[in-house]
PDB file of N, CA and C in Angstrom:
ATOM      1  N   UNK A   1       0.820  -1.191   0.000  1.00  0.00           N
ATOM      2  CA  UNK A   1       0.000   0.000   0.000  1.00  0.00           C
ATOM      3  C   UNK A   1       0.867   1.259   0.000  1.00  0.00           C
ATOM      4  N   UNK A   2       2.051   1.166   0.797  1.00  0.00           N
ATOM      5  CA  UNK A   2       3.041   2.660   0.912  1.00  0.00           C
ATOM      6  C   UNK A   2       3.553   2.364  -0.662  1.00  0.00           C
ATOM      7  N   UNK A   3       3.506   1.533  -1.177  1.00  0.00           N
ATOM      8  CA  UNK A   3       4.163   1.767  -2.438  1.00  0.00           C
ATOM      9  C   UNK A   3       2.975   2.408  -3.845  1.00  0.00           C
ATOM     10  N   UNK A   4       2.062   2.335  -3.489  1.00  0.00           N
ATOM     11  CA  UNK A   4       0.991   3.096  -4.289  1.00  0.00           C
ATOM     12  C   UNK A   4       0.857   4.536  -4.021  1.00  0.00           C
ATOM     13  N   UNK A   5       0.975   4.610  -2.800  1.00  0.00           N
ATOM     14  CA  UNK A   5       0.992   5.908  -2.383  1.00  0.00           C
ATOM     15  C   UNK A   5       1.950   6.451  -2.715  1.00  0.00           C
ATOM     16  N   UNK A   6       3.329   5.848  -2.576  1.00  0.00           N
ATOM     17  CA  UNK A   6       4.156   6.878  -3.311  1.00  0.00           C
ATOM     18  C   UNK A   6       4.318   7.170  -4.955  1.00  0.00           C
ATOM     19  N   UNK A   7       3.747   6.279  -5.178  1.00  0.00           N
ATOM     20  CA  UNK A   7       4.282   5.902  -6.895  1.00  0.00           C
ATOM     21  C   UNK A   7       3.337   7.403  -7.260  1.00  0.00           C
ATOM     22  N   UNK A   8       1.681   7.750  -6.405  1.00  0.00           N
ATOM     23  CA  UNK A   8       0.620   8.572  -6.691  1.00  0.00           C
ATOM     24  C   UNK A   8       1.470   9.899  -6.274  1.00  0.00           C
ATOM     25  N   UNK A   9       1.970   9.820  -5.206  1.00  0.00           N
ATOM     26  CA  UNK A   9       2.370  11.259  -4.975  1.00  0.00           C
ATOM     27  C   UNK A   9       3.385  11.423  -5.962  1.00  0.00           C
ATOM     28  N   UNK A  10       4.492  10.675  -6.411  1.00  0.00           N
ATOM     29  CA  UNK A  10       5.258  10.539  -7.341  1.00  0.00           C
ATOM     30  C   UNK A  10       4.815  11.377  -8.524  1.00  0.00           C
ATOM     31  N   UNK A  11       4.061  10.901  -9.242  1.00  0.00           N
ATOM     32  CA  UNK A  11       3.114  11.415 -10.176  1.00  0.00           C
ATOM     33  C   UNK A  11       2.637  12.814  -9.992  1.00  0.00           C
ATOM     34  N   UNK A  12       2.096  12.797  -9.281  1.00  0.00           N
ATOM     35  CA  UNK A  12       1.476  14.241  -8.606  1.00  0.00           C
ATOM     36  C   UNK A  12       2.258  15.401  -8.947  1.00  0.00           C
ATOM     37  N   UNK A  13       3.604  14.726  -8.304  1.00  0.00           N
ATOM     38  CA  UNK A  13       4.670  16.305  -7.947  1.00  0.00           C
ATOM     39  C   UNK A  13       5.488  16.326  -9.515  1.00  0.00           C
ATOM     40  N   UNK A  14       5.389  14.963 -10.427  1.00  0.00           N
ATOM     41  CA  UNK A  14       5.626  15.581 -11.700  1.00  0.00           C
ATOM     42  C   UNK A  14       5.316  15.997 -12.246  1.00  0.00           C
ATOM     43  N   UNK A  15       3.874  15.888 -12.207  1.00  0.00           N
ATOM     44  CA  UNK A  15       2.767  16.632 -13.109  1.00  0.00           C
ATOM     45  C   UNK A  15       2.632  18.006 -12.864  1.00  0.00           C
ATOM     46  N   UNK A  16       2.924  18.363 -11.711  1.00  0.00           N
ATOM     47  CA  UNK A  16       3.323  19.522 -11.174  1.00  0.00           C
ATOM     48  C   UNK A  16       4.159  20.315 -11.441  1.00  0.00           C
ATOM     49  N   UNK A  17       5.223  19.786 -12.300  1.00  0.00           N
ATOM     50  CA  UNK A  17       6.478  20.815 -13.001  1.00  0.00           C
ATOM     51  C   UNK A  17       6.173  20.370 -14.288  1.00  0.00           C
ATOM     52  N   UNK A  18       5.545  19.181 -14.336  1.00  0.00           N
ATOM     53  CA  UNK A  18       5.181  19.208 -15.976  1.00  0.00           C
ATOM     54  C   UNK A  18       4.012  20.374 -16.887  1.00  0.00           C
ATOM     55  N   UNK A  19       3.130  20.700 -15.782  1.00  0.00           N
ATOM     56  CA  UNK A  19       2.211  21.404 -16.139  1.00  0.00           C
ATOM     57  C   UNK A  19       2.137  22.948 -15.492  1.00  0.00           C
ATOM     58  N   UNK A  20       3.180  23.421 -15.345  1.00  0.00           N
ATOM     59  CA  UNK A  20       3.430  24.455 -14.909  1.00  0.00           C
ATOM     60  C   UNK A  20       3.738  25.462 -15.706  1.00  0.00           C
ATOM     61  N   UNK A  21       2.670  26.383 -14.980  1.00  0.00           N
ATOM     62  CA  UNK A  21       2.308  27.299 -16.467  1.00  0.00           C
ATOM     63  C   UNK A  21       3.742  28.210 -16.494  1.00  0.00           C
ATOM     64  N   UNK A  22       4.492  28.849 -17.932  1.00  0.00           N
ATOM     65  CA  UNK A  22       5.303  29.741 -17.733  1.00  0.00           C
ATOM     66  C   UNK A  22       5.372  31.349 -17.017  1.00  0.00           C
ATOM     67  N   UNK A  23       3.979  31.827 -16.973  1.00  0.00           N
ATOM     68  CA  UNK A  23       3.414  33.174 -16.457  1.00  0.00           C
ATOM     69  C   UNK A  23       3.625  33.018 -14.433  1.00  0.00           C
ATOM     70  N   UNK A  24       3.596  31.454 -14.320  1.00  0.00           N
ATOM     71  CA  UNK A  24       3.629  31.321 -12.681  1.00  0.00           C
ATOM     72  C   UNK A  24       5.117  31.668 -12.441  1.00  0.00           C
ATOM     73  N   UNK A  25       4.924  32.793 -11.130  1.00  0.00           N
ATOM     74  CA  UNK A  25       6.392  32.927 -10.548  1.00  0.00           C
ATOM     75  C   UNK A  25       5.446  32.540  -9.022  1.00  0.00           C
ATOM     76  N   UNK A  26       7.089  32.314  -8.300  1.00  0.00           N
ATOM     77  CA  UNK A  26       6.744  31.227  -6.781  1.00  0.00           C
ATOM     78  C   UNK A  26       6.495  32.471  -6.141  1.00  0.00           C
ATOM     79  N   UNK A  27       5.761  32.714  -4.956  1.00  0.00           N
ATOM     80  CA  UNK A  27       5.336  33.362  -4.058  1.00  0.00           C
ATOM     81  C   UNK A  27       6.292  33.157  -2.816  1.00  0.00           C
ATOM     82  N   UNK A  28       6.679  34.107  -2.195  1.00  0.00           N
ATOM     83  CA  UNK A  28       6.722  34.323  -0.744  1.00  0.00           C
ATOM     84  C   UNK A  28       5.761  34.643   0.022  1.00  0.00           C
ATOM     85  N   UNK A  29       4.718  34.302  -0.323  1.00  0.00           N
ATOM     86  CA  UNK A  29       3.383  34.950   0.886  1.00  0.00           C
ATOM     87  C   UNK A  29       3.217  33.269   1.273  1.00  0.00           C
ATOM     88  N   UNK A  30       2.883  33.349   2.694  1.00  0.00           N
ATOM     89  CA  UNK A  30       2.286  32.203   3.508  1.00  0.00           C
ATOM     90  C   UNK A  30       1.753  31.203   2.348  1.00  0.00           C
ATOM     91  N   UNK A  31       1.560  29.780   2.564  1.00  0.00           N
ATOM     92  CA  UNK A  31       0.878  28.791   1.980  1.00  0.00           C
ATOM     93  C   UNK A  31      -0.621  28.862   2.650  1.00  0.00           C
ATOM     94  N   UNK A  32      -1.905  28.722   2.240  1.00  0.00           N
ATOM     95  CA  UNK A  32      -3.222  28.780   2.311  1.00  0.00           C
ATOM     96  C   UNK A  32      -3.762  27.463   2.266  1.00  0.00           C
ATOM     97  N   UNK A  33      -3.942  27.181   3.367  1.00  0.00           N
ATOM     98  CA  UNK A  33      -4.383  25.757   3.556  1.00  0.00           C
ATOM     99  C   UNK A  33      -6.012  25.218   3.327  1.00  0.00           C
ATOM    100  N   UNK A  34      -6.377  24.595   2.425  1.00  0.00           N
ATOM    101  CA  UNK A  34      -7.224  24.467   2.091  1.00  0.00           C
ATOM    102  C   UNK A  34      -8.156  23.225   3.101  1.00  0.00           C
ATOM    103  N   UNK A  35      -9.458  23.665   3.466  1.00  0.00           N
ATOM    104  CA  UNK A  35      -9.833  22.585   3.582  1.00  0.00           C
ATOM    105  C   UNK A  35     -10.843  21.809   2.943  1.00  0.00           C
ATOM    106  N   UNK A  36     -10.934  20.292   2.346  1.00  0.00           N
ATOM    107  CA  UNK A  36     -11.474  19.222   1.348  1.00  0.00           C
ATOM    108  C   UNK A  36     -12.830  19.423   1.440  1.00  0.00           C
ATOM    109  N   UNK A  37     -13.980  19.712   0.848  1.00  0.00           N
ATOM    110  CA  UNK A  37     -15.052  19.180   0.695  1.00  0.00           C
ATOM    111  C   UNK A  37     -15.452  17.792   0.812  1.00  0.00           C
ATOM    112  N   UNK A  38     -16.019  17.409   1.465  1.00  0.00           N
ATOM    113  CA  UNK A  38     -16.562  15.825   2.428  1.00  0.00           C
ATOM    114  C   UNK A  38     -17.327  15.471   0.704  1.00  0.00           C
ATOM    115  N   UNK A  39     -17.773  14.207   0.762  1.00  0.00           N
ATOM    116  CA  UNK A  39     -18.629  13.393  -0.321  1.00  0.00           C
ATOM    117  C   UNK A  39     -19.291  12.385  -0.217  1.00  0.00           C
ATOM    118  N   UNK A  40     -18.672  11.863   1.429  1.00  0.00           N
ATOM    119  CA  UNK A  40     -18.751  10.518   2.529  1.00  0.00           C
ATOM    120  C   UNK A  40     -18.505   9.808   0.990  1.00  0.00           C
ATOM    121  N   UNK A  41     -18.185   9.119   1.828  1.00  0.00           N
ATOM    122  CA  UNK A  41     -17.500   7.520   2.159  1.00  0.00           C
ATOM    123  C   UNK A  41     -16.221   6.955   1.636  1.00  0.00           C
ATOM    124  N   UNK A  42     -15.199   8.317   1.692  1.00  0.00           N
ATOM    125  CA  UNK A  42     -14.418   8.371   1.810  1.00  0.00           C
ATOM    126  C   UNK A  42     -13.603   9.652   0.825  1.00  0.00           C
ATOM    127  N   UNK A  43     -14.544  10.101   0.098  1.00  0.00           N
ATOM    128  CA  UNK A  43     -14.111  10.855  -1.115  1.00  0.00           C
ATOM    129  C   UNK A  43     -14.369  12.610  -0.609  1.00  0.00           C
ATOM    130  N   UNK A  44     -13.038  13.390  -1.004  1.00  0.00           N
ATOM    131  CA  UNK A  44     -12.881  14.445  -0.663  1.00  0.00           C
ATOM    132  C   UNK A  44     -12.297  15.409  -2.325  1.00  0.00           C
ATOM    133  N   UNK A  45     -12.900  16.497  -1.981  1.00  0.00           N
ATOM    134  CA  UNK A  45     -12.313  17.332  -3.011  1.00  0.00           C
ATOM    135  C   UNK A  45     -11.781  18.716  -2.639  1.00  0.00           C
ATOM    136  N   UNK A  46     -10.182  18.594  -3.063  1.00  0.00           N
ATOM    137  CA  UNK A  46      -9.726  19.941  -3.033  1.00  0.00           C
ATOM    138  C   UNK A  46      -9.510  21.040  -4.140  1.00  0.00           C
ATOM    139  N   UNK A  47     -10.063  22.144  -3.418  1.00  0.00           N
ATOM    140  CA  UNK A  47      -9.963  23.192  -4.848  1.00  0.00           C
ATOM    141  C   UNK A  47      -9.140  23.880  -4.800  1.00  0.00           C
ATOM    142  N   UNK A  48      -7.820  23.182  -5.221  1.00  0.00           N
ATOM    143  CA  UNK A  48      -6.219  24.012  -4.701  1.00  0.00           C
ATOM    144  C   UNK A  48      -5.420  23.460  -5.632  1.00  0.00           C
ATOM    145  N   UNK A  49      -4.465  23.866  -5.946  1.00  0.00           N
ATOM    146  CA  UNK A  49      -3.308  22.895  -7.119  1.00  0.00           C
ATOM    147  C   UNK A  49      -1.905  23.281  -6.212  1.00  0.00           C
ATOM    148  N   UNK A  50      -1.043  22.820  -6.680  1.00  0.00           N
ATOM    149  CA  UNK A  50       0.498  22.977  -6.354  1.00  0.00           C
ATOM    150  C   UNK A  50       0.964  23.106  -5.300  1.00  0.00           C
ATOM    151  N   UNK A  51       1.526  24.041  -4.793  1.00  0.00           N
ATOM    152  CA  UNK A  51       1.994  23.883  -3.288  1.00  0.00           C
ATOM    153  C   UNK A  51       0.824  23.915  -2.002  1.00  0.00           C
ATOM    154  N   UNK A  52      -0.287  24.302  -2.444  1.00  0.00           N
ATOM    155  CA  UNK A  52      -1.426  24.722  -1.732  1.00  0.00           C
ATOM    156  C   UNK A  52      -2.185  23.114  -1.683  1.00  0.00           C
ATOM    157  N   UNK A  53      -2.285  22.627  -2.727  1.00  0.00           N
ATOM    158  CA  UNK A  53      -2.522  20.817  -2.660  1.00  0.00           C
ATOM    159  C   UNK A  53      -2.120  20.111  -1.888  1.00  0.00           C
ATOM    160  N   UNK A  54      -1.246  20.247  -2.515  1.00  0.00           N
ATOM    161  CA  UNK A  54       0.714  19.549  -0.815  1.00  0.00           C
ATOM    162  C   UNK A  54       0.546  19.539  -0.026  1.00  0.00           C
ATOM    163  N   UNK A  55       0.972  20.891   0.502  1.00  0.00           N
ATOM    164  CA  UNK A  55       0.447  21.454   2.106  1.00  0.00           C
ATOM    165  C   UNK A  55      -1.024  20.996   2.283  1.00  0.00           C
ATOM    166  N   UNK A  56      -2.112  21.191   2.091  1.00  0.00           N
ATOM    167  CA  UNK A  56      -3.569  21.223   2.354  1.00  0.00           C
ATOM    168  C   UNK A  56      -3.198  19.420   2.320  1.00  0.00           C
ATOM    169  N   UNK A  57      -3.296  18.688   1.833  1.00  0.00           N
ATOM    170  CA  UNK A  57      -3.411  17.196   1.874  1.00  0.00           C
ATOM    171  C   UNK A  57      -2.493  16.932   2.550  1.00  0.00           C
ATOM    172  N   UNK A  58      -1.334  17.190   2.787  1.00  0.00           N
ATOM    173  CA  UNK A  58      -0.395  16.949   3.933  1.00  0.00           C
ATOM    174  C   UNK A  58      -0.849  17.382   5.499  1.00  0.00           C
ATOM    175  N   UNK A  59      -1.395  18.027   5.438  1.00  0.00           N
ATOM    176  CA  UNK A  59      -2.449  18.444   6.697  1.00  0.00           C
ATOM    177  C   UNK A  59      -3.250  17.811   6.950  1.00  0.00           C
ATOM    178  N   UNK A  60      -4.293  17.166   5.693  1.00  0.00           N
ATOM    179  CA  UNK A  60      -5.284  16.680   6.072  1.00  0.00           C
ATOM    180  C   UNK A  60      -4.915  14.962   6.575  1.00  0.00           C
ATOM    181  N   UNK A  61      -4.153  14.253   6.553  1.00  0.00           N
ATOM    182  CA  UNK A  61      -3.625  12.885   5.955  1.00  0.00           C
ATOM    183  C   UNK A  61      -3.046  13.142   7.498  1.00  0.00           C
ATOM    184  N   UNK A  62      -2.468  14.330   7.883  1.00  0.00           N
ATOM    185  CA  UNK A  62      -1.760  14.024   9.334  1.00  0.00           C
ATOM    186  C   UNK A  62      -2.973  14.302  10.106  1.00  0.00           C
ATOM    187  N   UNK A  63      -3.878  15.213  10.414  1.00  0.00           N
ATOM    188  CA  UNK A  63      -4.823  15.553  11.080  1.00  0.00           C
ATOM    189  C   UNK A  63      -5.799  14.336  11.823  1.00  0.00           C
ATOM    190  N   UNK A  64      -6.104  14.050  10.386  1.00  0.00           N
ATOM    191  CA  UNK A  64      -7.118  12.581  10.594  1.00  0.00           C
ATOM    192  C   UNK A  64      -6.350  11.353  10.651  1.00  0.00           C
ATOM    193  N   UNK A  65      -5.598  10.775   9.744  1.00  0.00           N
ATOM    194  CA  UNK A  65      -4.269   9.491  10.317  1.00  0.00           C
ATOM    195  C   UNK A  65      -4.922   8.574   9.122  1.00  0.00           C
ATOM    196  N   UNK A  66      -5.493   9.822   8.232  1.00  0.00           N
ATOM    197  CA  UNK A  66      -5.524   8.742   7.164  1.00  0.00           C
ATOM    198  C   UNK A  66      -4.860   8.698   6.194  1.00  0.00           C
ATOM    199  N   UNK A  67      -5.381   7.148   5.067  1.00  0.00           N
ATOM    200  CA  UNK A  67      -4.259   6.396   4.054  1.00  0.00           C
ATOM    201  C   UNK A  67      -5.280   6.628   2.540  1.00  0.00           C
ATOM    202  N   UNK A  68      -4.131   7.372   2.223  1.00  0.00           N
ATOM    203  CA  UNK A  68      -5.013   8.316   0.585  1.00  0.00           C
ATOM    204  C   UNK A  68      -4.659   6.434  -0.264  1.00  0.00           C
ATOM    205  N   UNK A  69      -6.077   6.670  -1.200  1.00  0.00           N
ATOM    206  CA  UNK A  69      -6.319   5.374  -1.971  1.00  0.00           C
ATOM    207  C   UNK A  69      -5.417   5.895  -3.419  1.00  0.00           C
ATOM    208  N   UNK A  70      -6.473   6.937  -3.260  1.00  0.00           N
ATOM    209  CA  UNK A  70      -6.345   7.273  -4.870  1.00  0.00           C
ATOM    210  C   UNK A  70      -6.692   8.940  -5.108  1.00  0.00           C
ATOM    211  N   UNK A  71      -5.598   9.299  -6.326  1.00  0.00           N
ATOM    212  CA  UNK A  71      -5.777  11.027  -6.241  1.00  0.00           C
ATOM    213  C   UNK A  71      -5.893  11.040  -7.662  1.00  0.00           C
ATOM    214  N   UNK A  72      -6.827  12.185  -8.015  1.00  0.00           N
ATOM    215  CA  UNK A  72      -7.411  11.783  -9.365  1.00  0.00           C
ATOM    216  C   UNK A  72      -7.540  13.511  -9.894  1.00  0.00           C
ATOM    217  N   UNK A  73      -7.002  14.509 -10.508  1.00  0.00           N
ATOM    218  CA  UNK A  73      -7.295  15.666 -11.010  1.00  0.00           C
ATOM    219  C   UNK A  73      -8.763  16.338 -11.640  1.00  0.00           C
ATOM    220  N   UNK A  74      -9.293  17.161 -11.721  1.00  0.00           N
ATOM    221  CA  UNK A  74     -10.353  17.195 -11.930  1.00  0.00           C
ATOM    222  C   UNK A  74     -10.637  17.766 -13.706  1.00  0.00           C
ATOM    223  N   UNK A  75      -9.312  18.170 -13.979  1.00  0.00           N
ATOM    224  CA  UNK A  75      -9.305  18.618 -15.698  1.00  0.00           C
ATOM    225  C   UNK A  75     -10.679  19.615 -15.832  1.00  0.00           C
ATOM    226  N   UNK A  76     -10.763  20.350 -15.458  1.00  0.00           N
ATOM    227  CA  UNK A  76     -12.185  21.858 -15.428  1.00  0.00           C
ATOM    228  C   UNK A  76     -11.374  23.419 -15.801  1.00  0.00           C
ATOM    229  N   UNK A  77     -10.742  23.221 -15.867  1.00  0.00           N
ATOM    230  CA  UNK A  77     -10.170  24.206 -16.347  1.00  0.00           C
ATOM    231  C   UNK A  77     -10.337  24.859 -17.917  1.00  0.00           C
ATOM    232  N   UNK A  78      -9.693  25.784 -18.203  1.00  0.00           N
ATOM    233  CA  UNK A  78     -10.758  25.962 -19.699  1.00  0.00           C
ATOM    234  C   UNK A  78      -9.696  25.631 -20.692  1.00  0.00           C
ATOM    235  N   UNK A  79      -8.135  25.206 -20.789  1.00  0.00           N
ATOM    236  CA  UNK A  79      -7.417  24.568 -21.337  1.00  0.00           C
ATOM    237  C   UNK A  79      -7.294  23.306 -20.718  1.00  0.00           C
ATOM    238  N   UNK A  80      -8.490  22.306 -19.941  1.00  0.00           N
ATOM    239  CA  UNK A  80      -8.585  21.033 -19.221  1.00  0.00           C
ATOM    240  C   UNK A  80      -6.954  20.974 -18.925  1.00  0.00           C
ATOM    241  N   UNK A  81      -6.309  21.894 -17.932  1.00  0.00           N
ATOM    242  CA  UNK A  81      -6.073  21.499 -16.539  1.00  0.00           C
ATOM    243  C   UNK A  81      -6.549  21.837 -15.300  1.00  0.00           C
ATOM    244  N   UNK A  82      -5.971  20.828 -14.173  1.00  0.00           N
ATOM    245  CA  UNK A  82      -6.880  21.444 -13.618  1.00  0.00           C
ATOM    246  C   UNK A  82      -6.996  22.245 -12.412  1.00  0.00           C
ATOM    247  N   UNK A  83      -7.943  22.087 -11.729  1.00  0.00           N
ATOM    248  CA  UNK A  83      -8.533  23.098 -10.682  1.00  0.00           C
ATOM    249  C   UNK A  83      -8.059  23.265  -9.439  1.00  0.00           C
ATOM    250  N   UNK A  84      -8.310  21.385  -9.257  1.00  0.00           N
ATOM    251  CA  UNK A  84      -8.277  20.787  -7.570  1.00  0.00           C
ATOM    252  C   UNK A  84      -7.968  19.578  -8.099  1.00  0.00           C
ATOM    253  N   UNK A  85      -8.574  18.460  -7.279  1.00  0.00           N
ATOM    254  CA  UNK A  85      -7.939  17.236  -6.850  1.00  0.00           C
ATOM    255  C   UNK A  85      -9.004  16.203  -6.418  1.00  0.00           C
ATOM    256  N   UNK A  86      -9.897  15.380  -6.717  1.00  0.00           N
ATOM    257  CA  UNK A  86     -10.439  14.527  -6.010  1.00  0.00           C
ATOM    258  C   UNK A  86      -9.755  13.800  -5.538  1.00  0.00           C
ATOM    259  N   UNK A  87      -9.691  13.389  -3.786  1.00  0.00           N
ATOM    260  CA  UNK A  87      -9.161  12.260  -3.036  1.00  0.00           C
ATOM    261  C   UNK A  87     -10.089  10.959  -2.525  1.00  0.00           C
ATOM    262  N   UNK A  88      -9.386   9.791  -2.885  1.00  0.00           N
ATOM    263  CA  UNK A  88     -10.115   8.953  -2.091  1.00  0.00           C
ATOM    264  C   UNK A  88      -9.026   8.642  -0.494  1.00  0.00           C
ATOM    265  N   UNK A  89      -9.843   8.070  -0.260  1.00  0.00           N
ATOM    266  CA  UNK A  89      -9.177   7.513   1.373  1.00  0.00           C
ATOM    267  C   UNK A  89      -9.785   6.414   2.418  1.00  0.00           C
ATOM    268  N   UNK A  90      -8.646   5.550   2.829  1.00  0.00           N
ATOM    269  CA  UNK A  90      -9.469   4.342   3.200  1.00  0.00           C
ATOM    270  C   UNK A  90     -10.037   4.951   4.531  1.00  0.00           C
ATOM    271  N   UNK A  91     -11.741   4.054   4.664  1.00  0.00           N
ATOM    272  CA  UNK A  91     -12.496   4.597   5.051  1.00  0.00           C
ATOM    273  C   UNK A  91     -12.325   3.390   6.405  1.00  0.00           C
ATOM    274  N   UNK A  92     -11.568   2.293   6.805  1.00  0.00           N
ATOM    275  CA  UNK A  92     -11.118   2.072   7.304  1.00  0.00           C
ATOM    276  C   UNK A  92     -10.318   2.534   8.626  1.00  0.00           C
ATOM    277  N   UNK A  93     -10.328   2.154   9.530  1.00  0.00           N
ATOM    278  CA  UNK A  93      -9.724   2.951  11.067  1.00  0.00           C
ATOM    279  C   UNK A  93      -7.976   2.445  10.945  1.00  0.00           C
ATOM    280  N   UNK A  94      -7.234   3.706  11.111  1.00  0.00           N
ATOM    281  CA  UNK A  94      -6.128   3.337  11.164  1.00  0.00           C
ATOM    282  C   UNK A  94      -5.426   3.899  12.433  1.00  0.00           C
ATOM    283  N   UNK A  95      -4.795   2.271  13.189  1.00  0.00           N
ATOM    284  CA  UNK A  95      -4.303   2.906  13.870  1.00  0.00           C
ATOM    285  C   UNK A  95      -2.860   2.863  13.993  1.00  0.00           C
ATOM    286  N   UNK A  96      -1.678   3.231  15.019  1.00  0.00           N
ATOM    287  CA  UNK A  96      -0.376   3.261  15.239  1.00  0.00           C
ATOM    288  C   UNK A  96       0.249   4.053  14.215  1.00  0.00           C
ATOM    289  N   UNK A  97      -0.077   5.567  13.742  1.00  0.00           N
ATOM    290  CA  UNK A  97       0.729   6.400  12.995  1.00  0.00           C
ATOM    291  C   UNK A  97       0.206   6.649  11.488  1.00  0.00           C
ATOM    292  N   UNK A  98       1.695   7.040  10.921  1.00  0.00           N
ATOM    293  CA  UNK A  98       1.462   6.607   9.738  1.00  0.00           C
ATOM    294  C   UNK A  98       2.516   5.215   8.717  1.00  0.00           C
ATOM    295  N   UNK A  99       2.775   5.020   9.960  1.00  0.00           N
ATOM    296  CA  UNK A  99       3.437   3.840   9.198  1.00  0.00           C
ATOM    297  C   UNK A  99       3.320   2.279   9.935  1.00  0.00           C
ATOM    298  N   UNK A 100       1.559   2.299   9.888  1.00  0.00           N
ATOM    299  CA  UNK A 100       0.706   1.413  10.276  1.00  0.00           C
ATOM    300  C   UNK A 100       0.971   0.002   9.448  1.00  0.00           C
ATOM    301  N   UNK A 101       1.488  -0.014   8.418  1.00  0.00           N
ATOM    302  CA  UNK A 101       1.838  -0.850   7.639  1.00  0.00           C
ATOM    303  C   UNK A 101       2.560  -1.729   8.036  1.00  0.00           C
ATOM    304  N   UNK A 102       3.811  -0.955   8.781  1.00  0.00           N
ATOM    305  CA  UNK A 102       5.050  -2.265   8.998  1.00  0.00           C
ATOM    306  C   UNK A 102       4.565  -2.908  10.348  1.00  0.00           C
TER     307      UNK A 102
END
């Protein structure tokens, strides 16, 4: 399972310099932490991209102690990239950390 997860975040953070627009310059103002829109039963949506994604799902994943399934882009944008982020997450109780696995 840690190996899906990384292979997804993997992906994530390439797609992230892959699709990075040339007009974006990096900010020094604070990161803005987003919080997910609920969907129950396990599915969350964030309306954030790039470092604001990161941070905001890195928050959320420590907060609650949960194990992201699957991260899926939402392509709404008006050159279909995209917006935010649909997350799944096991809906499952996890306990002893995050490295409940070993």
């Amino acid at each position: 399972m840690k190996k899906i997860v990384f292979v997804v975040m993997a992906i994530l953070i390439l797609s992230f310099t892959a699709c990075e627009n040339s007009s974006y310059v990096e900010s020094t103002k604070p990161v803005k932490i987003i919080t997910p829109v609920a969907y129950g039963n396990g599915v969350y949506y964030f309306h954030c991209i790039r470092v604001e994604f990161a941070t905001s799902l890195s928050k959320f994943i420590a907060d609650g102690n949960k194990k992201v399934v699957a991260i899926a882009g939402d392509g709404t944008d008006l050159d279909s990239f995209d917006c935010g982020y649909f997350v799944v997450v096991d809906t499952t109780t996890v306990t002893g950390g995050h490295n409940a696995d070993n």
